[in-house]
Protein backbone atom coordinates (compact mmCIF):
# COMPACT_ATOMS: atom_id res chain seq x y z
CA UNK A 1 0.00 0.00 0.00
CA UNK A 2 1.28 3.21 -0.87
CA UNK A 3 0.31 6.49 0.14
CA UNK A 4 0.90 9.63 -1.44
CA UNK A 5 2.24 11.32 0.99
CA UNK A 6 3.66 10.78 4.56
CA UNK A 7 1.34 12.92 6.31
CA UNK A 8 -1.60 10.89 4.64
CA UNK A 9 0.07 7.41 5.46
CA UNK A 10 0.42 8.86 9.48
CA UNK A 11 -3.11 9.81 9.08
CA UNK A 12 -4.54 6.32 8.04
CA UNK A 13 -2.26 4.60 10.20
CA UNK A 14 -4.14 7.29 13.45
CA UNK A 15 -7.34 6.34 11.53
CA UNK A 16 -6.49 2.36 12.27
CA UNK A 17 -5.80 3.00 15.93
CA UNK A 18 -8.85 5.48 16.38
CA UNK A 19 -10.94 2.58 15.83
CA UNK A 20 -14.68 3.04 14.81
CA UNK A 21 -14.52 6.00 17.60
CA UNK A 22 -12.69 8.15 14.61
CA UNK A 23 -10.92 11.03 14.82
CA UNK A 24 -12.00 14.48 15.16
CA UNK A 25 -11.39 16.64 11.94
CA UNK A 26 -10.53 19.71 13.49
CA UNK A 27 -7.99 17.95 16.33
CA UNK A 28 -6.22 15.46 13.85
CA UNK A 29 -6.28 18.79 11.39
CA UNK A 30 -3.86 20.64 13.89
CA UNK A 31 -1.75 17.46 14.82
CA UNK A 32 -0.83 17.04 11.50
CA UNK A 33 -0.16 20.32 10.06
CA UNK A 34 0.28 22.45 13.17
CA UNK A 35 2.77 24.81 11.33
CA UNK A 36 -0.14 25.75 8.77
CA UNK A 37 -2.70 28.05 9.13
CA UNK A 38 -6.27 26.96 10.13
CA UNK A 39 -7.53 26.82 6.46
CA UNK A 40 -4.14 25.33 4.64
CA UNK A 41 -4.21 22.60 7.67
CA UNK A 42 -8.35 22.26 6.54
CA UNK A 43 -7.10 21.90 3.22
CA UNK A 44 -4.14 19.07 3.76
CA UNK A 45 -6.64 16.87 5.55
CA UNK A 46 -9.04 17.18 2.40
CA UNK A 47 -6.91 16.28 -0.35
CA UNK A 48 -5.03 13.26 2.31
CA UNK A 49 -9.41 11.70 2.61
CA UNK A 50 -9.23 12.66 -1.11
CA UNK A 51 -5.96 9.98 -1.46
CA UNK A 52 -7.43 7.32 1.59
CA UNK A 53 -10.70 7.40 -0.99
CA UNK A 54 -8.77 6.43 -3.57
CA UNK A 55 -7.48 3.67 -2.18
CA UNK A 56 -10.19 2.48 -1.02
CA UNK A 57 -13.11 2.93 -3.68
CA UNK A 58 -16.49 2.94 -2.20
CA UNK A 59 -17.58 -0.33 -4.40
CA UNK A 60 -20.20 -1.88 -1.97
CA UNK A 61 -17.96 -4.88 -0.95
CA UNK A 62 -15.01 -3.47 -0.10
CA UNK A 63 -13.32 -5.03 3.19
CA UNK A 64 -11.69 -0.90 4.10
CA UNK A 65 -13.95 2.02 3.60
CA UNK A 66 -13.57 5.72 4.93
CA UNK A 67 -16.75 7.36 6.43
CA UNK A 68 -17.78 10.66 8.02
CA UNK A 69 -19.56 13.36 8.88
CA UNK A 70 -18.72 17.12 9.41
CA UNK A 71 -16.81 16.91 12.48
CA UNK A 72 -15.46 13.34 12.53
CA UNK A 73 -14.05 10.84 10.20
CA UNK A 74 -13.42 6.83 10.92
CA UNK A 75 -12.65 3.85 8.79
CA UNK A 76 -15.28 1.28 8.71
CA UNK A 77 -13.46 -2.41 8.18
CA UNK A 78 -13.54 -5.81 9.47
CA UNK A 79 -11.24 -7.24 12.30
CA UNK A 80 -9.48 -9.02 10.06
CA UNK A 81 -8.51 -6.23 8.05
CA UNK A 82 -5.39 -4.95 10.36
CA UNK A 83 -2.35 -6.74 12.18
CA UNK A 84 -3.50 -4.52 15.26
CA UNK A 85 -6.94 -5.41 15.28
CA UNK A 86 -5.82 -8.97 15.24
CA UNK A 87 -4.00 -8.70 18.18
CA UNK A 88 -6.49 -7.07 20.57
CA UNK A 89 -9.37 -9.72 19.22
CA UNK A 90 -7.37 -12.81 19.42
CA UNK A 91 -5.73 -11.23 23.43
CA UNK A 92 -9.33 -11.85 23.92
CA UNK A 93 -9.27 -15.27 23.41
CA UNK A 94 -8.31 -17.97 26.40
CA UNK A 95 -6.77 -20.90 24.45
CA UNK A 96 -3.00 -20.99 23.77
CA UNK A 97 -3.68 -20.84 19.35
CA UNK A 98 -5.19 -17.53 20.02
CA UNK A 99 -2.87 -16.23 22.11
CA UNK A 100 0.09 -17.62 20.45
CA UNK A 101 -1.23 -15.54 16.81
CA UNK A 102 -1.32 -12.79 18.82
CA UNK A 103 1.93 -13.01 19.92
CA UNK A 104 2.86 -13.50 16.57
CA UNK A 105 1.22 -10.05 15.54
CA UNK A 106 3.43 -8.00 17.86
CA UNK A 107 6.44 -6.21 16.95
CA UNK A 108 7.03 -3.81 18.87
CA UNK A 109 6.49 -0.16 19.81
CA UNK A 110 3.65 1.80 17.67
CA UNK A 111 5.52 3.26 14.46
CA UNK A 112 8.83 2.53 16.17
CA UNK A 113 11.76 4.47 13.93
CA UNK A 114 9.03 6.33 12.35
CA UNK A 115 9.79 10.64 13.05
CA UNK A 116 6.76 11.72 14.09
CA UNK A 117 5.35 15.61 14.61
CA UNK A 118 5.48 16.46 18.33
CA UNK A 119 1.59 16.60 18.72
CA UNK A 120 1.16 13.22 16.95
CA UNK A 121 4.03 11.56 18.96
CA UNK A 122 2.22 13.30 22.18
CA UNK A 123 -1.25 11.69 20.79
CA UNK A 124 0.46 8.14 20.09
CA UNK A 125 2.40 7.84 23.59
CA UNK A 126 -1.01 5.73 25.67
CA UNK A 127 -1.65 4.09 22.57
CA UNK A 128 2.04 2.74 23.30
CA UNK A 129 1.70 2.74 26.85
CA UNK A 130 -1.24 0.62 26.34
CA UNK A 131 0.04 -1.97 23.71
CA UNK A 132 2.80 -2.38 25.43
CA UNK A 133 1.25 -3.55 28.25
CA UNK A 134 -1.31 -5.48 26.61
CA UNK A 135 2.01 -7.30 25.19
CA UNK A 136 3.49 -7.78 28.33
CA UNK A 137 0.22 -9.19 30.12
CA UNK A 138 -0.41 -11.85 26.79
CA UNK A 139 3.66 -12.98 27.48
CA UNK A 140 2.86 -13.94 31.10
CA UNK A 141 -0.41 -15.59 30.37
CA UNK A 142 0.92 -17.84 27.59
CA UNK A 143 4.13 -18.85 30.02
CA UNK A 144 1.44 -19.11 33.19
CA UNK A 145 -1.05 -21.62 30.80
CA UNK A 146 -1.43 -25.49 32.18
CA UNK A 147 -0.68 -26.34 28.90
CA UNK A 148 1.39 -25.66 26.89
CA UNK A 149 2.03 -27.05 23.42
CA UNK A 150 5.51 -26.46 21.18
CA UNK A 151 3.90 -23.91 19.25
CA UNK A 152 2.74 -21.70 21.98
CA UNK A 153 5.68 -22.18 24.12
CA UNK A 154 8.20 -20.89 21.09
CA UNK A 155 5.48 -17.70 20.17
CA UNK A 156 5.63 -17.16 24.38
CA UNK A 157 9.39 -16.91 24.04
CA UNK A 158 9.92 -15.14 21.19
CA UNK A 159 7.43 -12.34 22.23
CA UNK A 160 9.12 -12.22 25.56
CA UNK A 161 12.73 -11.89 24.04
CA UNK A 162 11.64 -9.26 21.90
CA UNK A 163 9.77 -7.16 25.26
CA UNK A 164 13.08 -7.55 27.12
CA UNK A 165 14.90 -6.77 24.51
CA UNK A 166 13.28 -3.34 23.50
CA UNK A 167 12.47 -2.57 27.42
CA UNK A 168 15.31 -4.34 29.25
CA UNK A 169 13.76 -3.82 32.71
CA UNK A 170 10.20 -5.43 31.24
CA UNK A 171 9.90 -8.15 34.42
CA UNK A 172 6.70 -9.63 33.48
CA UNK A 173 9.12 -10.45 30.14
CA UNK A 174 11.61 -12.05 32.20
CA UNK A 175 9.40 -14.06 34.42
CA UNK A 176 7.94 -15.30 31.42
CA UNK A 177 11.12 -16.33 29.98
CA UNK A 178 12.11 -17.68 33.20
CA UNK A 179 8.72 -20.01 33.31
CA UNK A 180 9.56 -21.34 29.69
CA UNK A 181 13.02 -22.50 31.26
CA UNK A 182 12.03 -24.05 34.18
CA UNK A 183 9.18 -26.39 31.92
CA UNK A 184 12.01 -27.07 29.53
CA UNK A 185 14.20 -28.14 32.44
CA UNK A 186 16.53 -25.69 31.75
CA UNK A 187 17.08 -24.10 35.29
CA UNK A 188 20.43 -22.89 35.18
CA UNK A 189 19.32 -20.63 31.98
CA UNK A 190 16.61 -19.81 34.42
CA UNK A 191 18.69 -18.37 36.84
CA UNK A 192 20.84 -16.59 34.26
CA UNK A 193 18.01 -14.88 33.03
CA UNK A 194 16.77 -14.00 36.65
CA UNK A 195 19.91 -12.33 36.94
CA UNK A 196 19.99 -10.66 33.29
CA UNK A 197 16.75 -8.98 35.30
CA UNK A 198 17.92 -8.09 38.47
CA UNK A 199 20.84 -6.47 36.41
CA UNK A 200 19.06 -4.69 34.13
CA UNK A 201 16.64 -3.05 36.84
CA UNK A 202 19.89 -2.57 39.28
CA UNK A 203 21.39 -0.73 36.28
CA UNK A 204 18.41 1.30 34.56
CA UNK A 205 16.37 1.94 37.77
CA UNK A 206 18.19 1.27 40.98
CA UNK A 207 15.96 -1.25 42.38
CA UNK A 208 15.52 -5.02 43.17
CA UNK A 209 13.04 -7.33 41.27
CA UNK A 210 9.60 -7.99 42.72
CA UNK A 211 8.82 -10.82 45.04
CA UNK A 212 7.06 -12.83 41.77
CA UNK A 213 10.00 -12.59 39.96
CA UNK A 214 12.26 -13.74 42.74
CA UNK A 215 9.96 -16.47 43.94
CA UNK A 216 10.23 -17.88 40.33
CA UNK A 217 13.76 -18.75 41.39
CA UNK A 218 13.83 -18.83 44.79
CA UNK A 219 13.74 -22.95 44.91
CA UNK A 220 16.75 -22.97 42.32
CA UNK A 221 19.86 -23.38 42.93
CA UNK A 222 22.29 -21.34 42.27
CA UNK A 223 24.72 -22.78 38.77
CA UNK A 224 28.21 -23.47 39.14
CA UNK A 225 30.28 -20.13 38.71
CA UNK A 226 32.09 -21.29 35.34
CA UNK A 227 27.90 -21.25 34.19
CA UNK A 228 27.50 -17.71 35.53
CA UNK A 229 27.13 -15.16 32.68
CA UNK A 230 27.36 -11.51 32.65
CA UNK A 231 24.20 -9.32 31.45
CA UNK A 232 24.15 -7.21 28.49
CA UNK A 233 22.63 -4.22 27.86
CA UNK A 234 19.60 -5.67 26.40
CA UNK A 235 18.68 -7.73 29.17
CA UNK A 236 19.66 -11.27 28.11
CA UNK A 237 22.42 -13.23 29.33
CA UNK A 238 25.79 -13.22 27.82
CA UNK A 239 29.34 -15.27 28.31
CA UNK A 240 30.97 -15.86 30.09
CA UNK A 241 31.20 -16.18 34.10
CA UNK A 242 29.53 -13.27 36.83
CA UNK A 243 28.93 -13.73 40.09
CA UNK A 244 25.18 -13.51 41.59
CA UNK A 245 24.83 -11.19 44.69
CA UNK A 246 22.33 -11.51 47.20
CA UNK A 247 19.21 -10.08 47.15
CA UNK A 248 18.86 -6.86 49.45
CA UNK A 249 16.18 -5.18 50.46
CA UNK A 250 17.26 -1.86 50.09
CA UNK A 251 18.44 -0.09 46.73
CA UNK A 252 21.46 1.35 45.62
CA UNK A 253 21.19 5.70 44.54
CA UNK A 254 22.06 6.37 41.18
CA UNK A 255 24.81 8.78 40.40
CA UNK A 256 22.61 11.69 39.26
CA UNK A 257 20.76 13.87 41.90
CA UNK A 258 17.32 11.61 42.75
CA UNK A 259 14.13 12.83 44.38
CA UNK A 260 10.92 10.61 45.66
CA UNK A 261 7.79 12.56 45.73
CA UNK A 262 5.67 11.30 48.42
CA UNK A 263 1.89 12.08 48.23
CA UNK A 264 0.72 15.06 49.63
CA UNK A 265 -1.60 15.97 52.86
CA UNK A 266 -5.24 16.32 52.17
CA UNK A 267 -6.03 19.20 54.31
CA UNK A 268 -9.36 20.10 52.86
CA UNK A 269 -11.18 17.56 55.29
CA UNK A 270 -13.05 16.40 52.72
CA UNK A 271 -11.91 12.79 51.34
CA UNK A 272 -13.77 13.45 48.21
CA UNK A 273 -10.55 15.81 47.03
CA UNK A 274 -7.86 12.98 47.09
CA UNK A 275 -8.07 13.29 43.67
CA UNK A 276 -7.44 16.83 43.07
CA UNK A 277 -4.32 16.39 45.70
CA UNK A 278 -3.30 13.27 44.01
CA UNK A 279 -3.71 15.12 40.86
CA UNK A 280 -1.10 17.98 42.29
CA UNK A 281 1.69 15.31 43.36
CA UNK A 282 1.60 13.97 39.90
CA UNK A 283 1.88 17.22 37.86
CA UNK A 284 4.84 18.01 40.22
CA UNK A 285 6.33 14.84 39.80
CA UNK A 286 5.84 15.07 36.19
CA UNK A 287 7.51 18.48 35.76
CA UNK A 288 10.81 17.72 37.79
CA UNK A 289 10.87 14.50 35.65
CA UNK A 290 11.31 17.02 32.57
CA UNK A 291 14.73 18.04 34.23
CA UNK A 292 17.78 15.92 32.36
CA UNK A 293 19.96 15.60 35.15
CA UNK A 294 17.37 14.39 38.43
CA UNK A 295 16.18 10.89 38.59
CA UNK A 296 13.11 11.17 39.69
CA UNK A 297 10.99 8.20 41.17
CA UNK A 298 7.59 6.51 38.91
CA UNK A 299 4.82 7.78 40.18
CA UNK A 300 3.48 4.14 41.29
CA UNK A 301 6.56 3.42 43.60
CA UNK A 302 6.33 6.34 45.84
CA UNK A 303 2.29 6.05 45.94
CA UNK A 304 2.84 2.66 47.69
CA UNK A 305 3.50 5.27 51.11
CA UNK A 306 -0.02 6.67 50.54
CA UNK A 307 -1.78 6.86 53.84
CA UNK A 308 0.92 5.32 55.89
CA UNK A 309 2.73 7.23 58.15
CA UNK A 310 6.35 7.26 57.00
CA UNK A 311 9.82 7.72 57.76
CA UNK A 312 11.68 9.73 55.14
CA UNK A 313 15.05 8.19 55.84
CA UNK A 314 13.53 4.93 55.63
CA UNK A 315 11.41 5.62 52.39
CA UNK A 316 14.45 7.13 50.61
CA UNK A 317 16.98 3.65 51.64
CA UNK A 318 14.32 1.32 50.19
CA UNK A 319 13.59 3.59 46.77
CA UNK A 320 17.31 4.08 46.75
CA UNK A 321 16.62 8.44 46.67
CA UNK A 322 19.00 11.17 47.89
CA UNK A 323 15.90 13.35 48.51
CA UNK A 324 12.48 13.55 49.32
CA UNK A 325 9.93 15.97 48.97
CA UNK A 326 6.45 15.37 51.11
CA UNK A 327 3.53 18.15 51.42
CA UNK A 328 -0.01 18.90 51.39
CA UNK A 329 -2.64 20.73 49.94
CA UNK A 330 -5.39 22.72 51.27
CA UNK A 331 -8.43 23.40 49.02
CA UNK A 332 -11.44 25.35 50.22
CA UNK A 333 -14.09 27.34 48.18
CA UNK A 334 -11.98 28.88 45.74
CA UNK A 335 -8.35 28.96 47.55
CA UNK A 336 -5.55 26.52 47.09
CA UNK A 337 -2.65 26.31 49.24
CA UNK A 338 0.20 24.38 48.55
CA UNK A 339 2.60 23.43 50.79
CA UNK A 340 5.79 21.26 50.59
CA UNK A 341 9.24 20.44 51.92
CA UNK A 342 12.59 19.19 50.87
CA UNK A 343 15.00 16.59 53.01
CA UNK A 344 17.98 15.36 52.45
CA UNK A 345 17.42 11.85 53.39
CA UNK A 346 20.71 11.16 54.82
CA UNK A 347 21.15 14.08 57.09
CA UNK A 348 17.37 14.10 57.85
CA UNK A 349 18.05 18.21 56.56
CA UNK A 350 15.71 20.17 55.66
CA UNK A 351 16.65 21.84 52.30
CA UNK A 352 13.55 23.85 51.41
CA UNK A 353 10.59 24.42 52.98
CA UNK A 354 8.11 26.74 52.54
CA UNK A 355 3.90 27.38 50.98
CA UNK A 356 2.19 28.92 48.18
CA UNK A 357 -1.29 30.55 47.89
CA UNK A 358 -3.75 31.66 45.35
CA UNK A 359 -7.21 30.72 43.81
CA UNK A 360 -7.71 27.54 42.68
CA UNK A 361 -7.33 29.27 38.99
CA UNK A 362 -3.62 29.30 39.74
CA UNK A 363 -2.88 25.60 40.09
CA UNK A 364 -0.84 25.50 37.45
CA UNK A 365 1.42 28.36 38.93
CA UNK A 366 1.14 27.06 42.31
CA UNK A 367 2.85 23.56 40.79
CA UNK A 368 5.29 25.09 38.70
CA UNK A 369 6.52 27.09 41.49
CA UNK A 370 6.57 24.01 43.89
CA UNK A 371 8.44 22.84 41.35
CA UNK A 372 11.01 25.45 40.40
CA UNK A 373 11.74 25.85 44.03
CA UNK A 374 12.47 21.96 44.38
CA UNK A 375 15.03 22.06 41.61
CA UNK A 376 16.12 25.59 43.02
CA UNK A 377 17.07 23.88 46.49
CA UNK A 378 18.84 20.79 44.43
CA UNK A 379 21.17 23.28 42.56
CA UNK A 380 21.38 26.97 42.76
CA UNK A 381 23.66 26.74 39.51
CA UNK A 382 20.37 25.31 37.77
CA UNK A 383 19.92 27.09 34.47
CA UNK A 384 17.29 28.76 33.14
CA UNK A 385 16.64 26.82 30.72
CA UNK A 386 15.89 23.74 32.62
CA UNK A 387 13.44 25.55 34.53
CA UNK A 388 11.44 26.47 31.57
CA UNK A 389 11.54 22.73 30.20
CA UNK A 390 10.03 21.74 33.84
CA UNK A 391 6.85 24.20 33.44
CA UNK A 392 3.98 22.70 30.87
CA UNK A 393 0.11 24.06 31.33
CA UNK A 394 -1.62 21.73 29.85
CA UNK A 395 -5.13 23.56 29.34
CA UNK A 396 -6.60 26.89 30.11
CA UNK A 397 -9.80 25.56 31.50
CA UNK A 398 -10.10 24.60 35.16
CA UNK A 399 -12.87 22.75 34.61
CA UNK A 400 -11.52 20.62 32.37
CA UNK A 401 -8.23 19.91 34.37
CA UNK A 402 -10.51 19.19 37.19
CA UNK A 403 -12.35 16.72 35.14
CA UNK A 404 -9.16 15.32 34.08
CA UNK A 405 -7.68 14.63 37.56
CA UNK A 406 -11.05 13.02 38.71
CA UNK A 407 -10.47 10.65 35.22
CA UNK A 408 -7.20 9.86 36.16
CA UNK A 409 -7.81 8.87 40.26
CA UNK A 410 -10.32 6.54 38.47
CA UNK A 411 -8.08 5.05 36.11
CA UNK A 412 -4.94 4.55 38.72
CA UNK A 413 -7.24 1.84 40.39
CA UNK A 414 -6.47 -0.60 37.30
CA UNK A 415 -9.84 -1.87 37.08
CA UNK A 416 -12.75 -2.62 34.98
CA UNK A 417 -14.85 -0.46 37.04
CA UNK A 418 -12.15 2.18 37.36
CA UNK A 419 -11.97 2.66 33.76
CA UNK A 420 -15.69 2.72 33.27
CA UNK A 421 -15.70 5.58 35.87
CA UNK A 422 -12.68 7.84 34.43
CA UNK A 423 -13.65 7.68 30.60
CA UNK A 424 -16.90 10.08 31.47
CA UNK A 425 -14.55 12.17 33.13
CA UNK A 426 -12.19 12.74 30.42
CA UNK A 427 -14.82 13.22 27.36
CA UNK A 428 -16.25 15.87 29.70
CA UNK A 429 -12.15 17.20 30.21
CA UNK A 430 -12.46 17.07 25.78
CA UNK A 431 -15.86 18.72 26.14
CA UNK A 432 -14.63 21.75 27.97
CA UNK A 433 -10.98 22.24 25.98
CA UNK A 434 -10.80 20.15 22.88
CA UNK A 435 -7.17 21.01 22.31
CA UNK A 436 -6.77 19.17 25.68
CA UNK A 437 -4.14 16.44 24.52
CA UNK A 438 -3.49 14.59 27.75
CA UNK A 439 -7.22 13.96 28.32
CA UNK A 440 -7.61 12.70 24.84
CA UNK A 441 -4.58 10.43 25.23
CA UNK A 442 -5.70 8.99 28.78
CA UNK A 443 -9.24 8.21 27.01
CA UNK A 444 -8.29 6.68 23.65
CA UNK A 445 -6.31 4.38 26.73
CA UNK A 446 -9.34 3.28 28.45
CA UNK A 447 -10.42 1.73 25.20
């Protein structure tokens, strides 16, 4: 299939992963051509439907069709028509032929190698996020099936080498890998590959495998050194001997300066805000993770503290952290207050401390400055620039970003019922500003 140009191939290929939801004119419009004008960007997406048409001739039995109306467009196919759509009907499935084609169908990241425009790479990312995931989930049921013929066994392996391989620190990969081993008998390459992860996440993210993954091996034991192999960067084994340390339940810093943002307070007295101060942490955290030289902590592993009371030098030895930044948040009527502090774990010092005010309209200053002041406190030689690159607003509208933050406390449960509950929440975020990219990304996720 050839498309005339690359803009219209990106634009079928958005149109395949829209799904019979479909794509908004206007929004796909200004993803594609955001350095035209309104009318020249109206204009490209014309004459690109004019080429997708031609393609695909409305004949009455064609298997592809493009359809529309004045605001959206969608393509109207079977299944069967896409390698995608394969995968996420046969992931559906529960017997090991299904699930071995679909392992078969992936290959890797969404329009890997392809250069993409910022707002369609920005669009893509949960698409990614979410195939990825669906990938890794279909390699550990295949490996975790009662049985498990020759055919699915070599699709369970291959997928999984390819996961670790493209995300070394991918353990739901390497306990799949780890599974095929230990049915083949193979349990020193097994172990090797146990330690291939424990290196990799050692390496990449300073910490120690999960209990699953180390229960996996726990009954074997350990190969003779002269079997021991050192890990490459891709996450598989290598030759020839290394030597396996023990497992420790505490995590080594990485060079760079590294911060854990603990949730915040909720001082409103009203448990019905979590969100909203959940929301805060995470634009914070998201904002200092925009700075090149800070390590800062996923989300996920310093939300594990939520609602416990903690001890900060104890928090920052088992995420492996130099710092750690802890607060609260205070929101009544139409006031926000935003307070926070910064410790040095090891000295239990107190770096930075301090609060900032305003109307709730202000939340995205009140963040930034949170943040600026965190990196401030870090390093006083910080430049400029790196400040800038930590600020982002991502919509004008309150309302939506409120909407938006109630989505996303939905969607962090990981549920059926959570994602049920956030998707209303984000189409009314898309209602409100529908330039809001982050909202559309976290819905075209929940799908």
């Amino acid at each position: 299939m050839h498309f005339a140009t690359r803009k219209t191939s990106l634009l079928f290929a958005a149109l395949v992963l829209a799904g019979p939801k479909g794509l908004r004119r206007e929004r796909v419009a200004a993803m594609l051509w955001a350095g035209s004008g309104e009318q020249q960007a109206r204009n490209s997406l014309r004459q690109a439907l004019v080429d997708i048409r031609r393609l695909f001739p409305s004949t009455g039995d064609e298997a592809i069709r493009l359809e529309g109306n004045a605001d959206t467009i969608w393509l109207a196919a079977n299944a069967d028509e896409a390698d995608i759509w394969i995968f996420d009907q046969k992931i559906q499935a529960d017997d090991g032929e299904s699930l071995a084609t679909a392992a078969d169908f992936y290959r890797g990241d969404l329009l890997d190698g392809v250069s993409l425009p910022h707002e369609i790479d920005e669009w893509l990312a949960p698409f990614r996020a979410n195939y990825t995931r669906k990938a890794l989930d279909l390699a550990e049921r295949l490996s975790l099936l009662p049985e498990l013929g020759s055919r699915q066994e070599q699709a369970c392996e291959s997928l999984a080498e390819r996961l670790v391989s493209l995300d070394p620190c991918a353990e739901q990969a390497h306990r799949a890998l780890i599974r095929i081993f230990r049915r083949r008998g193979r349990t020193n390459d097994a172990f090797r590959q146990f330690l291939a992860c424990k290196e990799a996440l050692k390496r990449e993210l300073s910490v120690e495998p999960e209990e699953a993954t180390r229960a996996l091996v726990e009954r074997i034991e350990a190969p003779p050194e002269h079997l021991k192999e050192p890990i490459a960067e891709g996450g598989l084994p290598t030759r020839p001997e290394a030597k396996a340390e023990p497992l420790r339940p505490t995590v080594s810093m990485p060079e760079k300066p590294s911060i854990a943002v603990l949730p915040f307070q909720n001082m409103s007295g009203d448990a019905e805000q979590d969100y909203f101060t959940d929301g805060v942490v995470e634009e914070i955290t998201t904002a200092l993770s925009h700075v090149s030289w800070l390590f800062v902590i996923a989300r996920n592993s310093a939300f594990a503290y939520k609602g416990h009371a903690v001890d900060v030098t104890r928090v920052a030895r088992e995420l492996g952290v130099r710092y750690v930044l802890e607060g609260s948040v205070r929101k009544a009527g139409s006031r926000l207050r935003v307070a926070g502090q910064l410790i040095e774990a090891a000295s239990g010092v107190n770096l930075w401390a301090d609060r900032f005010e305003g109307g709730v309209s202000e939340v995205f200053e009140l963040q930034d400055l949170v943040a600026s002041s965190v990196i401030g406190a870090i390093s006083p030689r910080l430049e400029q620039a790196e400040m800038a690159r930590a600020k982002r607003k991502p919509t004008e509208s309150l309302d939506a970003y409120d909407h938006y933050l109630r989505g996303m406390a939905s969607l962090y449960r990981w549920t059926r019922e959570g994602l049920e509950a956030a998707l209303p929440q984000f189409y009314k975020a898309i209602e409100l500003d529908p330039d809001f990219a982050a909202a559309e990304g976290a819905a075209a996720w929940c799908y």
